[in-house]
Protein backbone atom coordinates (compact mmCIF):
# COMPACT_ATOMS: atom_id res chain seq x y z
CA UNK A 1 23.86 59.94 24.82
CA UNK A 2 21.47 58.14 27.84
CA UNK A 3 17.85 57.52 26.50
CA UNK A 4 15.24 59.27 29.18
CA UNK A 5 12.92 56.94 30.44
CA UNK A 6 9.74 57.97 28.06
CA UNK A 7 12.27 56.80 25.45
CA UNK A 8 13.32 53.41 26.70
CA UNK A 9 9.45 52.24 26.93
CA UNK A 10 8.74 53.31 23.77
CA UNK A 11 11.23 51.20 22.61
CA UNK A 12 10.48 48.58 24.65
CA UNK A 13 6.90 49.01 23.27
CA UNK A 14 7.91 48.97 19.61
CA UNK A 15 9.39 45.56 20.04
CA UNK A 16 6.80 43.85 22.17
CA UNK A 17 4.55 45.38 19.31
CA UNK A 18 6.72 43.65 16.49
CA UNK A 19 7.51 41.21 18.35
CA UNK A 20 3.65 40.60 18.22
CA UNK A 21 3.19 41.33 14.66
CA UNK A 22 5.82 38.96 13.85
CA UNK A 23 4.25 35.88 15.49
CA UNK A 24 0.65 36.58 14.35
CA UNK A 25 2.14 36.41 10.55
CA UNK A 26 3.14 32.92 11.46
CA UNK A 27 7.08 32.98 12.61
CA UNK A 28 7.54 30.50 15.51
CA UNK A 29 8.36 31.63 18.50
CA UNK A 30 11.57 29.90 18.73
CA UNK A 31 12.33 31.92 15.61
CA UNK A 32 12.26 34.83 17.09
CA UNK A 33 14.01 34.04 20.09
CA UNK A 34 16.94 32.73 18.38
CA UNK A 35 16.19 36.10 16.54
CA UNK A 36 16.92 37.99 19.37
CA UNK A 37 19.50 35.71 20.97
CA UNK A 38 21.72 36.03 18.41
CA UNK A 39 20.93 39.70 18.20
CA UNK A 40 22.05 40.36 21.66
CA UNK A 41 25.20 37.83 21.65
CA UNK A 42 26.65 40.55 18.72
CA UNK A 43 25.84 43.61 20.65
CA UNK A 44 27.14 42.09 23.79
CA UNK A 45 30.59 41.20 22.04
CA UNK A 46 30.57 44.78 19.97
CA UNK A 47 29.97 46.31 23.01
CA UNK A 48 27.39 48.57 21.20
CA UNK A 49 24.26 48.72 18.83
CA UNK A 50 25.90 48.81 15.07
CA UNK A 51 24.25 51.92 12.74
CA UNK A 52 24.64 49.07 10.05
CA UNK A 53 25.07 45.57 10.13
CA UNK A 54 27.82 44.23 8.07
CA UNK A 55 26.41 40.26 7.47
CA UNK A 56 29.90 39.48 6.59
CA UNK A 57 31.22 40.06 10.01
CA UNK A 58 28.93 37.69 11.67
């Protein structure tokens, strides 16, 4: 299933929008990055988005 283009900025909106949200309550930006960093390091090596994420695993 390919996500239309509509779909894929929303997302991307949704994020830049927590994203947001998440540094005005006070998380560093380095926080977040790392967030992310690590975030994309697991989906790169899954090789897909997980429906769940098993803590365990990581």
């Amino acid at each position: 299933m390919s996500a239309d283009l509509t779909e894929i900025e929303q997302a991307e909106d949704e994020l830049e929008q927590w994203l947001v949200d998440q540094a005005e309550a006070g998380v560093p930006e380095i926080v977040l990055v790392g967030f992310l960093r690590d975030y994309a390091d697991d989906i790169e090596y899954l090789g897909y988005v997980p429906r769940m994420w098993d803590y365990s695993d990581r």
